[in-house]
N, C-alpha and C. Protein backbone atom coordinates (compact mmCIF):
# COMPACT_ATOMS: atom_id res chain seq x y z
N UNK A 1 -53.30 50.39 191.69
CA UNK A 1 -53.51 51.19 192.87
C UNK A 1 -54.72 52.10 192.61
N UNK A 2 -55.51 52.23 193.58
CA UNK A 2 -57.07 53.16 193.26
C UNK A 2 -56.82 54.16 194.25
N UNK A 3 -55.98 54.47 195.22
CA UNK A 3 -55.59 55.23 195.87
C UNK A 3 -54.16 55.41 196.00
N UNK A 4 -53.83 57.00 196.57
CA UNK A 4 -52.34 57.03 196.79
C UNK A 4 -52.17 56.67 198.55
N UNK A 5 -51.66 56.20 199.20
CA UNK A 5 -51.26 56.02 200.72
C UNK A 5 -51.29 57.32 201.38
N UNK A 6 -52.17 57.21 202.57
CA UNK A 6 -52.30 58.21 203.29
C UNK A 6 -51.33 59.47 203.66
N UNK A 7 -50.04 58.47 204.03
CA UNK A 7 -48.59 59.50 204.47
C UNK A 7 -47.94 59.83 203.38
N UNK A 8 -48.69 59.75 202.24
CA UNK A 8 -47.31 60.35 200.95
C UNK A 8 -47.13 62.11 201.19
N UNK A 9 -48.22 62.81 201.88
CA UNK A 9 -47.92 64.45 202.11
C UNK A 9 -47.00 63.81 203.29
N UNK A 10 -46.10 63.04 203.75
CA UNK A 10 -45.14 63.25 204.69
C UNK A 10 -43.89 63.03 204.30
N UNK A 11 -43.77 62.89 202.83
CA UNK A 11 -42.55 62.88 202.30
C UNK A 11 -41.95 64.20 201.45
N UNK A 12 -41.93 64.85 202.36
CA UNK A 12 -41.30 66.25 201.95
C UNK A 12 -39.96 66.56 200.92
N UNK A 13 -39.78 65.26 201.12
CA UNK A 13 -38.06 65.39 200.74
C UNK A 13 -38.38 64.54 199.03
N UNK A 14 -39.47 64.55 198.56
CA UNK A 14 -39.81 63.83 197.74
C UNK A 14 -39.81 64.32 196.02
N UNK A 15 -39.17 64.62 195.12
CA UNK A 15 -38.73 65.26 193.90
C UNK A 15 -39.68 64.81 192.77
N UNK A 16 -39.22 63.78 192.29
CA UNK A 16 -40.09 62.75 191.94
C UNK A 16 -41.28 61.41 192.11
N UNK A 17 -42.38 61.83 191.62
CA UNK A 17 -43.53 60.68 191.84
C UNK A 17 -44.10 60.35 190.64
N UNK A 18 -44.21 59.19 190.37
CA UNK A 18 -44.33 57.95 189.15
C UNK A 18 -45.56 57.61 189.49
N UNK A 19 -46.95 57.84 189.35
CA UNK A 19 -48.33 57.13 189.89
C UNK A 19 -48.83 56.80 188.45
N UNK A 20 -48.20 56.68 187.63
CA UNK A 20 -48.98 56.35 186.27
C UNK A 20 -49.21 54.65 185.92
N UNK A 21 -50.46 54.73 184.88
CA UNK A 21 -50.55 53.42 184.26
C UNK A 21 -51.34 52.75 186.32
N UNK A 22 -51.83 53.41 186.85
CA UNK A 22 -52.64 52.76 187.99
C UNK A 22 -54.51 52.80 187.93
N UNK A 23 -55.22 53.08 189.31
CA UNK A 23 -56.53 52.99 188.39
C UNK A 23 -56.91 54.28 189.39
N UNK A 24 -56.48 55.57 189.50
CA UNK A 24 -56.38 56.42 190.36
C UNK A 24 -57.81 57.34 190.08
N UNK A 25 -58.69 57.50 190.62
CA UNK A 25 -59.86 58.50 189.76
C UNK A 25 -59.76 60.11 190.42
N UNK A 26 -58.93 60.13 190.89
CA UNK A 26 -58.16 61.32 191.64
C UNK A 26 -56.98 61.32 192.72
N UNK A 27 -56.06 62.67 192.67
CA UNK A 27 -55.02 62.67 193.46
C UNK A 27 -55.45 63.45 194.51
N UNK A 28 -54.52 63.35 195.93
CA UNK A 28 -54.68 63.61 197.24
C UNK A 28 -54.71 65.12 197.08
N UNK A 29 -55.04 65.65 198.15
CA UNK A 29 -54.89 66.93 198.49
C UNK A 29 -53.38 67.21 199.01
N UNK A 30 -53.14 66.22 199.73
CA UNK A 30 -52.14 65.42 200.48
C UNK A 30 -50.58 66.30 199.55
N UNK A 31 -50.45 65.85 198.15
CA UNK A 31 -49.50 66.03 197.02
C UNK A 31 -48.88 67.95 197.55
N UNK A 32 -49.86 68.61 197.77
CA UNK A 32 -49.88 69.68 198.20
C UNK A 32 -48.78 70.37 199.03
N UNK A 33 -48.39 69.51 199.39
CA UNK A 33 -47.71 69.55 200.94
C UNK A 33 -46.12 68.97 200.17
N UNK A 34 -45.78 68.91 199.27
CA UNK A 34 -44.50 68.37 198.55
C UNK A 34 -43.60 69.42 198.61
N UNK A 35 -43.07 70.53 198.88
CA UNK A 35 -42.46 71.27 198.50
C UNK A 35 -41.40 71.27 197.30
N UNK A 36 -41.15 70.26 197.65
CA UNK A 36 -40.20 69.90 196.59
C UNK A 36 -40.39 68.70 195.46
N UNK A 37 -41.34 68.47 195.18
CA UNK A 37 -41.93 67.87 194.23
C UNK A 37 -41.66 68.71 192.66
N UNK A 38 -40.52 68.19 192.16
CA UNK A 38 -40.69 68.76 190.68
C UNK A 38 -41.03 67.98 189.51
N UNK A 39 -41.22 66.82 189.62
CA UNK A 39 -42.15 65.88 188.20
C UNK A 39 -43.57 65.11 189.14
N UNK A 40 -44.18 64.93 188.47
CA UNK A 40 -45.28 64.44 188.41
C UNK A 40 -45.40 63.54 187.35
N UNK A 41 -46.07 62.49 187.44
CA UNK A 41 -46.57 61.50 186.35
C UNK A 41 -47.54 60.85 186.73
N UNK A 42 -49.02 61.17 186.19
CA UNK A 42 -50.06 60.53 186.61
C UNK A 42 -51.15 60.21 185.04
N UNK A 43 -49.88 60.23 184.41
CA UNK A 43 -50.99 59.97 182.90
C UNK A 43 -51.35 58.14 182.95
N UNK A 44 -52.32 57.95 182.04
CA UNK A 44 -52.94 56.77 182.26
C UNK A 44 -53.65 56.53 183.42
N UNK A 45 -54.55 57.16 183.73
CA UNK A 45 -55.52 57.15 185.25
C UNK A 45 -56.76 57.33 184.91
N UNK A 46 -57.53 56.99 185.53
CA UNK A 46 -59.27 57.18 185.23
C UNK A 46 -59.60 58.81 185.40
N UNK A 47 -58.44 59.73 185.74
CA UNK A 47 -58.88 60.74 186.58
C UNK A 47 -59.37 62.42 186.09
N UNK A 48 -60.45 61.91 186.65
CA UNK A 48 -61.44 63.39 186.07
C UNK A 48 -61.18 64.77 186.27
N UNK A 49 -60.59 65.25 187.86
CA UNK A 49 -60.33 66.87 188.11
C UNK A 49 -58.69 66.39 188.71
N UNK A 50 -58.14 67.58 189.03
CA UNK A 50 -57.10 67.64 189.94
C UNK A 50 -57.54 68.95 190.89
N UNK A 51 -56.68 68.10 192.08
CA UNK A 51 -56.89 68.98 193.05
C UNK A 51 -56.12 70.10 193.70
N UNK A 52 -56.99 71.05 193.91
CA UNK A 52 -56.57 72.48 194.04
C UNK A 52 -55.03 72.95 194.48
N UNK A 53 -55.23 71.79 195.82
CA UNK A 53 -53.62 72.43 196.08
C UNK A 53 -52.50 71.72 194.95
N UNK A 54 -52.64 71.25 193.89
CA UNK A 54 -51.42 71.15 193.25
C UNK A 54 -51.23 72.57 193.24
N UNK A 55 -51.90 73.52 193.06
CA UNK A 55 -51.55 74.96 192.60
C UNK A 55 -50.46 75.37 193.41
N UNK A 56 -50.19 74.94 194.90
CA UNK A 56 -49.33 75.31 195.52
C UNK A 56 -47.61 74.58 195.48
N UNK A 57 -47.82 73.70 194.31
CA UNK A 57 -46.56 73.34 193.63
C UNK A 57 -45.77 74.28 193.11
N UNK A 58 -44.81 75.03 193.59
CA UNK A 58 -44.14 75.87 193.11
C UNK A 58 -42.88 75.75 192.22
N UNK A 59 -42.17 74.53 192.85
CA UNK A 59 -41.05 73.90 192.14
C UNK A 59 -41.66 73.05 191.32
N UNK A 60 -42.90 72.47 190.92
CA UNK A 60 -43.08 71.68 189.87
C UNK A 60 -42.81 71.84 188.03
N UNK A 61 -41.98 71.39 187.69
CA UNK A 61 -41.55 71.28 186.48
C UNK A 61 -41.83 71.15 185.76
N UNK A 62 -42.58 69.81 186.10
CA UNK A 62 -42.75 68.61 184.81
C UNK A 62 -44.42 67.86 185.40
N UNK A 63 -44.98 68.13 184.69
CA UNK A 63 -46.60 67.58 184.98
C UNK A 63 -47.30 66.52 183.78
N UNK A 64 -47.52 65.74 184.02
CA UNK A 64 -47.39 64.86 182.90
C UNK A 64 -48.70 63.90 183.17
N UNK A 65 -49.95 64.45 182.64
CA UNK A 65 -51.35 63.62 183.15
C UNK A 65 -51.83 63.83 181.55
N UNK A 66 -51.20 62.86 180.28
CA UNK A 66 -52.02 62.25 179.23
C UNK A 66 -52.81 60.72 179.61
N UNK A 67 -54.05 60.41 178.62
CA UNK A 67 -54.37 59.73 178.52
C UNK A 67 -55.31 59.63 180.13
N UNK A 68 -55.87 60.73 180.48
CA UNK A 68 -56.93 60.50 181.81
C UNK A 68 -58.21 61.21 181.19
N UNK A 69 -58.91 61.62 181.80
CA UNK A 69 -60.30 61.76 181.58
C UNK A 69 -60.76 63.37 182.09
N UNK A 70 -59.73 63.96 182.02
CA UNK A 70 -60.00 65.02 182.37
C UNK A 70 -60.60 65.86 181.45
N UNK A 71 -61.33 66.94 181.99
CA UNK A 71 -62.02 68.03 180.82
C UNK A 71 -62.04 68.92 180.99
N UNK A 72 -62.39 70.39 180.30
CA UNK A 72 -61.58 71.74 179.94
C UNK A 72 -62.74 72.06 181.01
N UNK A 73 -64.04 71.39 181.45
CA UNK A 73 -64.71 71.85 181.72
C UNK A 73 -65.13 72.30 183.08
């Protein structure tokens, strides 16, 4: 997968998301909109930044992005 599907910010009711081991070079803005999103898994991805509104993950738990390309920088 090189993208996530347009309507995934319409799954509100959504806890867990598994996007790992795909060829993702970034996540949606979209993710933002999860309220209830508490794991994440996006390790193994080409992906260089993350985007801002994860910050508005409040219930997120568990964030789990080894093995991508990201930098301190």
């Amino acid at each position: 997968m090189k993208s996530l599907p347009e309507g995934v910010s319409r799954l509100t009711g959504l806890r867990h998301l598994d996007v790992s081991k795909n060829s993702l070079p970034t996540l949606c803005n979209g993710l933002g909109a999860l309220p209830r999103l508490a794991s994440l898994d996006a390790a193994h991805n080409p992906l260089l930044a993350l985007p801002r509104a994860l910050r508005g993950l409040r219930g997120l738990e568990r964030l789990v992005l080894s093995h991508n390309w990201l930098s301190g920088a």
